[in-house]
Protein backbone atom coordinates (compact mmCIF):
# COMPACT_ATOMS: atom_id res chain seq x y z
CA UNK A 1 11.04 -14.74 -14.05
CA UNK A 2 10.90 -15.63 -10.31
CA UNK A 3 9.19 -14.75 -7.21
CA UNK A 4 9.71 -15.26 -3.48
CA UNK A 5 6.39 -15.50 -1.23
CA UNK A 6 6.95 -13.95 2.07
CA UNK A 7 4.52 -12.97 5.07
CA UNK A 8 3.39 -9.23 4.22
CA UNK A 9 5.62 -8.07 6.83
CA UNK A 10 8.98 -9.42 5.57
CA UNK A 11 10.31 -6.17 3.72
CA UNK A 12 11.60 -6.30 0.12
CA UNK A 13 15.08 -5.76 1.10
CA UNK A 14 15.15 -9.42 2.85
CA UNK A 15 14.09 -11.29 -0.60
CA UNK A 16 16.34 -9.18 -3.09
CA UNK A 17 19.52 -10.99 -2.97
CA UNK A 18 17.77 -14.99 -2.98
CA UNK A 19 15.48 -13.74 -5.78
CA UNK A 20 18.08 -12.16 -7.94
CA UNK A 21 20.70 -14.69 -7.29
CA UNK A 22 17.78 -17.39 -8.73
CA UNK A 23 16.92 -15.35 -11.46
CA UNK A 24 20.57 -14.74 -13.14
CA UNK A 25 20.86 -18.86 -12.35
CA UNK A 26 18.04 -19.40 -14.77
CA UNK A 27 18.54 -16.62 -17.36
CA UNK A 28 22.62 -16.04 -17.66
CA UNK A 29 22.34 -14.21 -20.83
CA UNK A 30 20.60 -10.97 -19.64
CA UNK A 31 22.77 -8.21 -19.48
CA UNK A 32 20.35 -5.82 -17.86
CA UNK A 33 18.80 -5.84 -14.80
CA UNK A 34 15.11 -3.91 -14.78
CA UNK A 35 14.08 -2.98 -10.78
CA UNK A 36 11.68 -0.68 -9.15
CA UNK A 37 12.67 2.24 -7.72
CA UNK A 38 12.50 0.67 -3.91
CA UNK A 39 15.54 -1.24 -4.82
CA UNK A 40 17.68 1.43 -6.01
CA UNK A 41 20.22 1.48 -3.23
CA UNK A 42 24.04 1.25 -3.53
CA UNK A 43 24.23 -2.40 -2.43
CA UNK A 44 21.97 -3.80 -5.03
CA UNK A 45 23.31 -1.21 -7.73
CA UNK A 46 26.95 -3.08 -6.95
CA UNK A 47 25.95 -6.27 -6.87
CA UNK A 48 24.23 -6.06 -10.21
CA UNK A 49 27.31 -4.12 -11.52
CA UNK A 50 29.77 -6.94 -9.70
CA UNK A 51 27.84 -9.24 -12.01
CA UNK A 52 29.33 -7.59 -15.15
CA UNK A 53 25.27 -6.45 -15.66
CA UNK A 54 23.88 -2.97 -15.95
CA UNK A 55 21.74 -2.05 -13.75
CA UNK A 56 18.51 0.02 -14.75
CA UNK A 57 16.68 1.63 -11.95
CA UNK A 58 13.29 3.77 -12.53
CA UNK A 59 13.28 7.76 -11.22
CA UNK A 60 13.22 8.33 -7.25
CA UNK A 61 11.67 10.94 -5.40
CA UNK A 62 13.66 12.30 -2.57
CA UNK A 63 12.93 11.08 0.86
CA UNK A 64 13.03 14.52 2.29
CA UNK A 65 10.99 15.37 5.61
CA UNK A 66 7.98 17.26 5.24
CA UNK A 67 9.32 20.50 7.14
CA UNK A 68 12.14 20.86 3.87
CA UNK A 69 11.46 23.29 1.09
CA UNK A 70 11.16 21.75 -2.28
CA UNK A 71 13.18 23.18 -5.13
CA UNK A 72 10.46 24.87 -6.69
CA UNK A 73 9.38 26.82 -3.87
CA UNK A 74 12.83 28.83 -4.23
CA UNK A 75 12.73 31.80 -6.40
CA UNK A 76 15.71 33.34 -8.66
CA UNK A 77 15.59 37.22 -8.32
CA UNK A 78 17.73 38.10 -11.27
CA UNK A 79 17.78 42.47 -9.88
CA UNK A 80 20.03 41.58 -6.75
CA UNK A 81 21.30 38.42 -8.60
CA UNK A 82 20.20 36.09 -5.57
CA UNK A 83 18.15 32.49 -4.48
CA UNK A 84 14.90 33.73 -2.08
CA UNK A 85 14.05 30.68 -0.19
CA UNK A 86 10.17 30.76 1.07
CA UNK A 87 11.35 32.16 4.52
CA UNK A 88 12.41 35.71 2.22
CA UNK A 89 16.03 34.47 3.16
CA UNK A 90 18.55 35.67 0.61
CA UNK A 91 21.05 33.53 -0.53
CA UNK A 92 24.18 34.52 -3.12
C-alpha cells in the first residue's frame, strides 16, 4: 500500500506519519488501520482515531527491566489469603 525507504538507522517512528498520511491519500475508504505492535503508542493511536478510523494494533509485551518479577512468578496462598512475591514477601 506504500513504503518509505530509509537508511537502516532512521527509526520507524520518523517514517510513520509521511507513510500513513500517503496511504489514507490513496485509499480514503478504509476504515481500519492494521499496524505492528512497534507502533502502538498514544500518538499514532490518536491520529488514526482523529481520522474518524479505528485503529487495530497487535498484542505488546511489556517493556519491563529484567530485574522485575513477571506475573507468573507470584503465587496466591489461599490459607493466609495473601500474594507471595518470589522474594517470600507477603502481600494482602
Amino acid at each position: 500500500m506504500g513504503s518509505i525507504v530509509t537508511p537502516w538507522n532512521v527509526h520507524d517512528s520518523i517514517t510513520f506519519d509521511p507513510l500513513y498520511d500517503t496511504v489514507i491519500e490513496k485509499f480514503l475508504e478504509i476504515k481500519e488501520e492494521v499496524v505492528d505492535s512497534a507502533y502502538k503508542t498514544p500518538w499514532r493511536c490518536k491520529k488514526i482515531s482523529d481520522d474518524e478510523r479505528i485503529p487495530i494494533m497487535t498484542y505488546k509485551r511489556s517493556m519491563g527491566g529484567k530485574d522485575l518479577f513477571r506475573p507468573y512468578e507470584y503465587v496466591y496462598d489461599e490459607y493466609f489469603d495473601c500474594v507471595i512475591c518470589p522474594n517470600n514477601e507477603d502481600f494482602i
